[in-house]
C-alpha atoms as a PDB file:
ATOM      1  CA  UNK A   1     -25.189 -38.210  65.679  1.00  0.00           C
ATOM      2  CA  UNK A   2     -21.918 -36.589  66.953  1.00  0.00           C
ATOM      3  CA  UNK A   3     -23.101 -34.163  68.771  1.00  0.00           C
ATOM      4  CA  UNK A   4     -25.639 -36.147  70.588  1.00  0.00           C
ATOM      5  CA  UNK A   5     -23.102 -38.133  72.205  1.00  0.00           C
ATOM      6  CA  UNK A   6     -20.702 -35.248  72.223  1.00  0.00           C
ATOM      7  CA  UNK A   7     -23.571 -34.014  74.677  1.00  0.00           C
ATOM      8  CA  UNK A   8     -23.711 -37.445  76.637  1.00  0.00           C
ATOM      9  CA  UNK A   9     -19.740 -36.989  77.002  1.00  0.00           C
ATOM     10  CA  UNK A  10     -19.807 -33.587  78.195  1.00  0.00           C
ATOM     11  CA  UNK A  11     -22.418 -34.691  80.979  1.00  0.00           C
ATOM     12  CA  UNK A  12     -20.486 -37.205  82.246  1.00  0.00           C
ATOM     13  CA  UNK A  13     -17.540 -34.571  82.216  1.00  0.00           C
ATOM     14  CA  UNK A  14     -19.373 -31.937  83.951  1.00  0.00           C
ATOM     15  CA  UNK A  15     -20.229 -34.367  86.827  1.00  0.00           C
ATOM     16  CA  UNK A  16     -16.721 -34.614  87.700  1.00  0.00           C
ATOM     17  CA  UNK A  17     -15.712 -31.390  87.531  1.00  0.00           C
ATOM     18  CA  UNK A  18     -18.547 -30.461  89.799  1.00  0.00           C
ATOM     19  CA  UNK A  19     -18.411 -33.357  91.545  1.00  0.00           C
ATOM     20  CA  UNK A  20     -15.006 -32.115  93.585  1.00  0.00           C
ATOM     21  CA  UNK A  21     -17.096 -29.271  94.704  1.00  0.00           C
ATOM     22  CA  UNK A  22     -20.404 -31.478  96.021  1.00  0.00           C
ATOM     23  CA  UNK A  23     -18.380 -34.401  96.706  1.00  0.00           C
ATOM     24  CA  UNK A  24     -19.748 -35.430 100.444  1.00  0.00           C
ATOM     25  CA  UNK A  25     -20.700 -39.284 101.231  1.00  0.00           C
ATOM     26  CA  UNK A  26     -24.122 -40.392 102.566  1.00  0.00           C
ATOM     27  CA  UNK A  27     -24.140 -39.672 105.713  1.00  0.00           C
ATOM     28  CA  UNK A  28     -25.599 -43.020 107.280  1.00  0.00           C
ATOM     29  CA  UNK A  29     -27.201 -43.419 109.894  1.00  0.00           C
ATOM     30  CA  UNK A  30     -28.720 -40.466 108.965  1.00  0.00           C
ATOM     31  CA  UNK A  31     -32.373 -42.283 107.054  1.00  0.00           C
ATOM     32  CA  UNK A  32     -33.262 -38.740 106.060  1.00  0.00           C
ATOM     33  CA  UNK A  33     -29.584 -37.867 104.004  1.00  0.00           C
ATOM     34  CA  UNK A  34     -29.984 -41.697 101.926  1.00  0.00           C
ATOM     35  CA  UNK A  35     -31.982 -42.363  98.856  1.00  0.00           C
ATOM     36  CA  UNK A  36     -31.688 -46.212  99.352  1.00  0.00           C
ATOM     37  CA  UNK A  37     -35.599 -46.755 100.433  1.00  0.00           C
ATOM     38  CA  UNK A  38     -37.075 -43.735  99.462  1.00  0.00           C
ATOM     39  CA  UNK A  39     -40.154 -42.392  96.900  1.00  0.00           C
ATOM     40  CA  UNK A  40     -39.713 -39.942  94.783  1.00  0.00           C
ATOM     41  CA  UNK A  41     -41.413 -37.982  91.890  1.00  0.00           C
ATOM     42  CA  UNK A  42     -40.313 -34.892  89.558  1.00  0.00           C
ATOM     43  CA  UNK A  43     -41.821 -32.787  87.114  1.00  0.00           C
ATOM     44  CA  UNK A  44     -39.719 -32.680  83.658  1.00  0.00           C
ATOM     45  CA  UNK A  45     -38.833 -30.266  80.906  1.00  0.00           C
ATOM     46  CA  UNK A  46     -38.059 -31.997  77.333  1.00  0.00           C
ATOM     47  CA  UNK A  47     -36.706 -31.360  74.506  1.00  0.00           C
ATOM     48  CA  UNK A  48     -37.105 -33.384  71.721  1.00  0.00           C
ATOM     49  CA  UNK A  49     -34.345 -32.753  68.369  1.00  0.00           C
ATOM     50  CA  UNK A  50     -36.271 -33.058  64.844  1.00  0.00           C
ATOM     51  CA  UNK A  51     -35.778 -36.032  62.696  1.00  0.00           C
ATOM     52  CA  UNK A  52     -35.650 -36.633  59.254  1.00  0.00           C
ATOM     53  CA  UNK A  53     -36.636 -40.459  57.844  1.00  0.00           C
ATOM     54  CA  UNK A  54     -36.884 -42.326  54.793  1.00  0.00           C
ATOM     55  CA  UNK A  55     -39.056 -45.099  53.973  1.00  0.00           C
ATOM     56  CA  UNK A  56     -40.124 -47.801  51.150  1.00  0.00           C
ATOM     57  CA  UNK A  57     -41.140 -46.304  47.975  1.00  0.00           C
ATOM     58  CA  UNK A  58     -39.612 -42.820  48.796  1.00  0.00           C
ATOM     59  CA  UNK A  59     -42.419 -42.130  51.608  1.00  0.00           C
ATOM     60  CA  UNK A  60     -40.491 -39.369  53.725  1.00  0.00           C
ATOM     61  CA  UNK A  61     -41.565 -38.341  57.507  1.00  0.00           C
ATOM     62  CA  UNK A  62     -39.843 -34.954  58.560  1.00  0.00           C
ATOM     63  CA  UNK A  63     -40.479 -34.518  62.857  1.00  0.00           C
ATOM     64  CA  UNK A  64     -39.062 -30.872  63.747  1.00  0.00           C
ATOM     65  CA  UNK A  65     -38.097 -30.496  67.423  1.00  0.00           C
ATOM     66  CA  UNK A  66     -40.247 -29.252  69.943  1.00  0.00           C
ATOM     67  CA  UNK A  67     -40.085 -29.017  74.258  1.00  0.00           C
ATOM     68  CA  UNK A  68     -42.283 -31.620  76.166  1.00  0.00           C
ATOM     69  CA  UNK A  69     -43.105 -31.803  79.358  1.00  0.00           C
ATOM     70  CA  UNK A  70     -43.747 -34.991  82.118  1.00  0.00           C
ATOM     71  CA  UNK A  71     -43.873 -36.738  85.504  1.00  0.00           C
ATOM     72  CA  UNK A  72     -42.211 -39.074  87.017  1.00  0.00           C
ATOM     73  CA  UNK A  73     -42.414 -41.491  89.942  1.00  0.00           C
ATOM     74  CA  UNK A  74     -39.861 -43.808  91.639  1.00  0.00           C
ATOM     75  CA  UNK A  75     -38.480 -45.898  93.750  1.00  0.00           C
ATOM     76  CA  UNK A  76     -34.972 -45.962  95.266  1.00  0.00           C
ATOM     77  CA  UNK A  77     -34.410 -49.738  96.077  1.00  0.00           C
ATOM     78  CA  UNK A  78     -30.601 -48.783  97.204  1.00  0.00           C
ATOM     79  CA  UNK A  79     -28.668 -46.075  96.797  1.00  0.00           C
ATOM     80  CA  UNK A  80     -27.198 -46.758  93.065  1.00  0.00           C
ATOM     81  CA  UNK A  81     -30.563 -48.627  91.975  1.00  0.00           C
ATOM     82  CA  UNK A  82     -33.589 -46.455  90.921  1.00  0.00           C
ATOM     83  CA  UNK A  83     -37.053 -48.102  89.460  1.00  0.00           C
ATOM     84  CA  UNK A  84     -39.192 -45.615  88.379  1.00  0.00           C
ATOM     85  CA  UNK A  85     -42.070 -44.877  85.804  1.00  0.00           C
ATOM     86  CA  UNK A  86     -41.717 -42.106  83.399  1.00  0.00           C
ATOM     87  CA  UNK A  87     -44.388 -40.156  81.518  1.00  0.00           C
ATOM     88  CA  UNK A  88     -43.411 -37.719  78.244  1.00  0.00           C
ATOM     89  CA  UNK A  89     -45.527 -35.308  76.130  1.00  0.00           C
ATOM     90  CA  UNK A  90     -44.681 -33.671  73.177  1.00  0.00           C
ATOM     91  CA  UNK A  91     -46.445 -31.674  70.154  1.00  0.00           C
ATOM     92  CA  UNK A  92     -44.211 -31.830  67.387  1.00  0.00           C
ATOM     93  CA  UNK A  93     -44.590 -30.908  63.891  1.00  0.00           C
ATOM     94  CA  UNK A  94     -44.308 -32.800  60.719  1.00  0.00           C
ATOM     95  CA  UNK A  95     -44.041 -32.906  57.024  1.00  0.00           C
ATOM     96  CA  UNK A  96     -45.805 -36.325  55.594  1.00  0.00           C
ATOM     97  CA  UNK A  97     -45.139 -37.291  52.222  1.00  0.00           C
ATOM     98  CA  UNK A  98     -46.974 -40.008  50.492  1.00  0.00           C
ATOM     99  CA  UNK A  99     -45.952 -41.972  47.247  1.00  0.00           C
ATOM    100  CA  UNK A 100     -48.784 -44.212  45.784  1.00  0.00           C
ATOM    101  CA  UNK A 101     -47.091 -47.386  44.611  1.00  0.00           C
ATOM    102  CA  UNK A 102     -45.852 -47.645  41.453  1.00  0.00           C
ATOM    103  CA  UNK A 103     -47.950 -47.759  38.731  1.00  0.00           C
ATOM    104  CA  UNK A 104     -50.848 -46.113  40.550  1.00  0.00           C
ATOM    105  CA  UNK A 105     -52.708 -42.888  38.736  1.00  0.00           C
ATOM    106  CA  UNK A 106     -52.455 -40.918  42.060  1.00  0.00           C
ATOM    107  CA  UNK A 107     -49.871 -38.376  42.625  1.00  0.00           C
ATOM    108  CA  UNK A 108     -47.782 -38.367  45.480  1.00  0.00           C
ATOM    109  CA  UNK A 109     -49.311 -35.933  48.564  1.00  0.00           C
ATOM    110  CA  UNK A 110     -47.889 -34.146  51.540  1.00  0.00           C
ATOM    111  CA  UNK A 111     -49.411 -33.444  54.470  1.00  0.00           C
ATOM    112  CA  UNK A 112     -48.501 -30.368  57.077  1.00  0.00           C
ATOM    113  CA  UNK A 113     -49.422 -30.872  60.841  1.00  0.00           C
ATOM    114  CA  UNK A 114     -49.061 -31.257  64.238  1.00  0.00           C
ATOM    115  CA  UNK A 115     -48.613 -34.563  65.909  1.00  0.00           C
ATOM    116  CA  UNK A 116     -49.444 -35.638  69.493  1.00  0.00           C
ATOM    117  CA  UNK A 117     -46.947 -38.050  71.280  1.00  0.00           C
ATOM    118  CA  UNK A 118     -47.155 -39.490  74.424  1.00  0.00           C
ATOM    119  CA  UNK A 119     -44.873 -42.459  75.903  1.00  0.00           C
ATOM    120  CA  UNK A 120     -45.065 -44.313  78.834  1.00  0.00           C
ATOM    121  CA  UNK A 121     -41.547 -46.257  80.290  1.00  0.00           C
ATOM    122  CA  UNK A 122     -40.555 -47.813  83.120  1.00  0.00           C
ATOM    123  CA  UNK A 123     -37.054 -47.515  83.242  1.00  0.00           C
ATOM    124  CA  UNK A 124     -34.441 -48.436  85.485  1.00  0.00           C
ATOM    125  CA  UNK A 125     -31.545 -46.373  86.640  1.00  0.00           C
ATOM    126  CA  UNK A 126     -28.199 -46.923  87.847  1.00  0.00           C
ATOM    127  CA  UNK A 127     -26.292 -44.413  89.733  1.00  0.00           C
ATOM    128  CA  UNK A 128     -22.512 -44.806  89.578  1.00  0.00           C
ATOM    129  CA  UNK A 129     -21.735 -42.821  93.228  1.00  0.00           C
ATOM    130  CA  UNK A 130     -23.320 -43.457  96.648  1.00  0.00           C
ATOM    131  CA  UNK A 131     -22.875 -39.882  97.172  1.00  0.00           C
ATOM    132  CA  UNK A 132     -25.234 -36.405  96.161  1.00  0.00           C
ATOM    133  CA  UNK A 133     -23.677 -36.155  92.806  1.00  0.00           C
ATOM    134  CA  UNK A 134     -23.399 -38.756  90.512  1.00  0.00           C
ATOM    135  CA  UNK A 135     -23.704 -39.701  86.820  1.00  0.00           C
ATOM    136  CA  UNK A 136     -26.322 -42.259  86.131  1.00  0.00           C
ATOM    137  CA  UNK A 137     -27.412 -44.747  82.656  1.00  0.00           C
ATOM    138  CA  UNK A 138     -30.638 -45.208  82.370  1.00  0.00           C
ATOM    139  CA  UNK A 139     -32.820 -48.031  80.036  1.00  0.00           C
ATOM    140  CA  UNK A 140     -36.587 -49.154  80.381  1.00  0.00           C
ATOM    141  CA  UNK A 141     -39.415 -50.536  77.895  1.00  0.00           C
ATOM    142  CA  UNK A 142     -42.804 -48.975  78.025  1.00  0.00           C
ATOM    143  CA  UNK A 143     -45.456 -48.041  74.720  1.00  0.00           C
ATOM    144  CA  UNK A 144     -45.898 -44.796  72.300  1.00  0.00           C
ATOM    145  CA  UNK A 145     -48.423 -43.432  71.130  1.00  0.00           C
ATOM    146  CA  UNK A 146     -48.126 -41.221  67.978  1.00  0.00           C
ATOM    147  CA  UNK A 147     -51.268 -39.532  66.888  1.00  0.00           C
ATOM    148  CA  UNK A 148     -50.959 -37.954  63.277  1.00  0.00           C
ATOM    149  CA  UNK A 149     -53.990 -35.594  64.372  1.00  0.00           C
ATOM    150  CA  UNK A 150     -55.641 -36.351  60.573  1.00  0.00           C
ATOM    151  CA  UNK A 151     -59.111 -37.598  60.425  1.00  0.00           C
ATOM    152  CA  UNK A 152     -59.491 -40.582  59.124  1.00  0.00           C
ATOM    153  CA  UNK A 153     -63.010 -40.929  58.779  1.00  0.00           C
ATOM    154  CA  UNK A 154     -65.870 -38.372  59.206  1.00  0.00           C
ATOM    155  CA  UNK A 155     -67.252 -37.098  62.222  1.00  0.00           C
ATOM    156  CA  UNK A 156     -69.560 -38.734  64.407  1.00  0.00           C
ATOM    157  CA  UNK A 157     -72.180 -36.645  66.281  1.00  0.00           C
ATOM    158  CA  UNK A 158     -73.150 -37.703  69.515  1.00  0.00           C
ATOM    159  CA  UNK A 159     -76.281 -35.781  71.122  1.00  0.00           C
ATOM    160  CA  UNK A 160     -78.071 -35.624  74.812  1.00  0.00           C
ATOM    161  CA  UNK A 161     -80.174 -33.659  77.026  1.00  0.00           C
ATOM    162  CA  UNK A 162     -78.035 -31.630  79.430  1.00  0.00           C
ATOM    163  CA  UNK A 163     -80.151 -30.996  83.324  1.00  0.00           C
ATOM    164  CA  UNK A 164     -78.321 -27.406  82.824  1.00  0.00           C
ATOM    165  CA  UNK A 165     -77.604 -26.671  79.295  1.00  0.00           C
ATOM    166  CA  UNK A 166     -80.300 -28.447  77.172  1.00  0.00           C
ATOM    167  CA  UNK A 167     -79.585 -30.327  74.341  1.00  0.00           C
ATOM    168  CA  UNK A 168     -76.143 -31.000  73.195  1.00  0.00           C
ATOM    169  CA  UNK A 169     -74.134 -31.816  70.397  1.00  0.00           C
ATOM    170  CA  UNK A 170     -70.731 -32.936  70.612  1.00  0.00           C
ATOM    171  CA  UNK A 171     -68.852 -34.166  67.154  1.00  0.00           C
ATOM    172  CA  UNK A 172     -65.572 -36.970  67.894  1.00  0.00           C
ATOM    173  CA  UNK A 173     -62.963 -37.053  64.949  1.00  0.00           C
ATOM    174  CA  UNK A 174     -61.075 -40.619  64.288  1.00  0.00           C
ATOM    175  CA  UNK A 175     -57.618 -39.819  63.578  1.00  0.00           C
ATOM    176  CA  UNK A 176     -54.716 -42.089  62.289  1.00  0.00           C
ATOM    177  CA  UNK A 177     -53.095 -43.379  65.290  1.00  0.00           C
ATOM    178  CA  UNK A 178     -50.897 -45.975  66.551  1.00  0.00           C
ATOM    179  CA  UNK A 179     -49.710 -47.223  69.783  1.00  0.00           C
ATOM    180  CA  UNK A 180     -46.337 -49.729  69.361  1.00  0.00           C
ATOM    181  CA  UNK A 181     -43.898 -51.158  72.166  1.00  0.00           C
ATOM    182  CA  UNK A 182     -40.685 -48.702  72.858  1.00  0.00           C
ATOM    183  CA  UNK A 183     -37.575 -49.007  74.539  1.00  0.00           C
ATOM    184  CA  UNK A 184     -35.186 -46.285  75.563  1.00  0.00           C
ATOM    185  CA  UNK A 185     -31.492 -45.709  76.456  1.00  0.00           C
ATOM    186  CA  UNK A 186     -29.810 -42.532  78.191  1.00  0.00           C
ATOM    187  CA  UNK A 187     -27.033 -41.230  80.518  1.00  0.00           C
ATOM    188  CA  UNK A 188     -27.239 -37.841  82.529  1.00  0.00           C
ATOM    189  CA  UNK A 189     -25.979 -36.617  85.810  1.00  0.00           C
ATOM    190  CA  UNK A 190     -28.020 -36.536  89.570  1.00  0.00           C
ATOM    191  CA  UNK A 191     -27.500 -33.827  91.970  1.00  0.00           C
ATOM    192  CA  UNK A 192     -29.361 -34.413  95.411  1.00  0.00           C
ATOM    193  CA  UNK A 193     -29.620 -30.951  96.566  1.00  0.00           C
ATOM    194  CA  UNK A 194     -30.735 -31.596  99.682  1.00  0.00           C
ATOM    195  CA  UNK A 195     -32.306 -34.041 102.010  1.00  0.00           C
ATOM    196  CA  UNK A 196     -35.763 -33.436 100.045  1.00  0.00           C
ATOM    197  CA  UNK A 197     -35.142 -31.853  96.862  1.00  0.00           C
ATOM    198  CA  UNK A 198     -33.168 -33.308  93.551  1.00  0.00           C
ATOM    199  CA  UNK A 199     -32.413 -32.529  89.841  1.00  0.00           C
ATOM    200  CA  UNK A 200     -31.185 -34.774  87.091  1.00  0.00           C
ATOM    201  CA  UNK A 201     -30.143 -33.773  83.452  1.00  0.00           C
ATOM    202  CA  UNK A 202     -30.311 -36.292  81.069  1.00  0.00           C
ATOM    203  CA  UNK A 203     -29.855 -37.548  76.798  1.00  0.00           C
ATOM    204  CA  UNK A 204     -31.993 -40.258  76.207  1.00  0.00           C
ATOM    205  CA  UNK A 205     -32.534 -42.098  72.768  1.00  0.00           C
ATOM    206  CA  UNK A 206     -36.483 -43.503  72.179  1.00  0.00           C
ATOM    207  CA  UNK A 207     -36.490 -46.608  70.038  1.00  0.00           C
ATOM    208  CA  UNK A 208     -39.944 -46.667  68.578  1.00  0.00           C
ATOM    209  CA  UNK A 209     -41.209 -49.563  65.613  1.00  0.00           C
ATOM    210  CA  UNK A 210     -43.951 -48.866  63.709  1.00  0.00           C
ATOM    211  CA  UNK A 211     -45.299 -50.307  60.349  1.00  0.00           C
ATOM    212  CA  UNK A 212     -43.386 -49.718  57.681  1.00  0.00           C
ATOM    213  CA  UNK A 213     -39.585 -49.180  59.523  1.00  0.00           C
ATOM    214  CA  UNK A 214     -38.812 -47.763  62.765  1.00  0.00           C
ATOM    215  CA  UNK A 215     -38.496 -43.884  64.313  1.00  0.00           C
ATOM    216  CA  UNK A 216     -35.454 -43.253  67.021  1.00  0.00           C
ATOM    217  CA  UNK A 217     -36.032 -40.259  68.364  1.00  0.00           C
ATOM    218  CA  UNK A 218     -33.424 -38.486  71.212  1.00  0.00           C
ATOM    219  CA  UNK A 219     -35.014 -36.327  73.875  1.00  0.00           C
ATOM    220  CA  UNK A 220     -32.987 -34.045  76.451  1.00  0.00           C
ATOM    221  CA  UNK A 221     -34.353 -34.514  80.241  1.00  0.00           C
ATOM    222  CA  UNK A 222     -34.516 -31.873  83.042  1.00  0.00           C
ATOM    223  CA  UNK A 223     -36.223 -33.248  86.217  1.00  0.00           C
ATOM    224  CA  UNK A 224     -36.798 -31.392  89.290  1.00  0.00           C
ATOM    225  CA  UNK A 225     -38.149 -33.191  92.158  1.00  0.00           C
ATOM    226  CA  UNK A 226     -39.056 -34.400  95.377  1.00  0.00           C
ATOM    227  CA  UNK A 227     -37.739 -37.272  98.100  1.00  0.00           C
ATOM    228  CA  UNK A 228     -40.294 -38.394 100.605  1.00  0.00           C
END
């Protein structure tokens, strides 16, 4: 827990050190040099840390950390206020373990896999500097989904005539799944380049409920994108 604010810290120190070098104001009038009014989208590297969790009955859930990638698309409604929707992917994998409740002849069982995880948020940002570098926070609501990739039924079969390739057979697995609200918190750094092009760097912290307890999980962001 240290060190992930320890890294929050050292972003926001890093901005001003590097700040003295690409310390210029917006240039106004200039419409082309100013966020404020402006669409913008990025492509992002992630990197989500492992994490290890306890639940009822000595149930334990063991995420290891794994890069992600995403989009994202927003709006600039001033300078220092960003709207924007953010997209994350990720393939971790896990240790499950399962203890029957007491008193029950089954033993406990683990399961080995990979998971798929995919939130949606739309956050808003605040940027501290009307200027090309700034530090930013960042918080927005959105929905997970956390896919255990584990059948949980068998197979269904589902068949047709193909014009080209003849008959076909395609077989659809039901997995455990489930999709729950999520909220998320960060702070990171914004370098405008140029007139066009932008990169942020990021720590943000995804609040996520589910059954049985809840799962934080804390995701470094690299965005590189476009203003238009």
């Amino acid at each position: 827990m240290l060190k992930r604010f320890s890294l929050i810290a050292l972003l926001i120190l890093i901005s001003t050190s590097v700040l003295a070098q690409y310390d210029h104001p917006r240039k106004k009038p200039s419409e082309a040099g100013s966020r404020e009014g402006r669409w913008e989208g990025s492509v992002i590297l992630a990197f989500q840390t492992g994490v290890d969790q306890a639940y009822e009955g000595g149930s334990e859930l063991n995420v290891d950390s794994t890069l992600g990638w995403g989009l994202s698309f927003a709006w600039n409604w001033t300078e220092k206020l960003n709207l924007s929707y953010r997209y994350l992917s990720t393939s971790p994998g896990y240790v499950a373990m399962f203890v029957p409740e007491e008193g029950s002849p089954e033993i406990p069982r683990t399961i080995e896999h990979d998971m798929s995880k995919s939130s949606h948020q739309f956050n808003i940002t605040y940027n501290f500097l009307n200027k090309a570098f700034t530090p930013f926070v960042v918080a927005g609501v959105g929905w997970t989904k956390l896919d255990s990739n584990v059948p949980s039924a068998p197979p269904g079969v589902n068949c047709w005539w193909d014009p080209w390739w003849g008959y076909i057979c395609f077989s659809d697995w039901e997995t455990y799944s489930t999709s729950q609200f999520s909220y998320n918190l960060g702070a990171g750094v914004r370098w405008d380049i140029n007139t066009m092009l932008f990169t942020k760097a990021s720590y943000v912290r995804e609040f996520l409920s589910v059954e049985n307890g809840s799962i934080n999980l804390d995701t470094a962001v690299l965005e590189l994108g476009l203003m238009f």
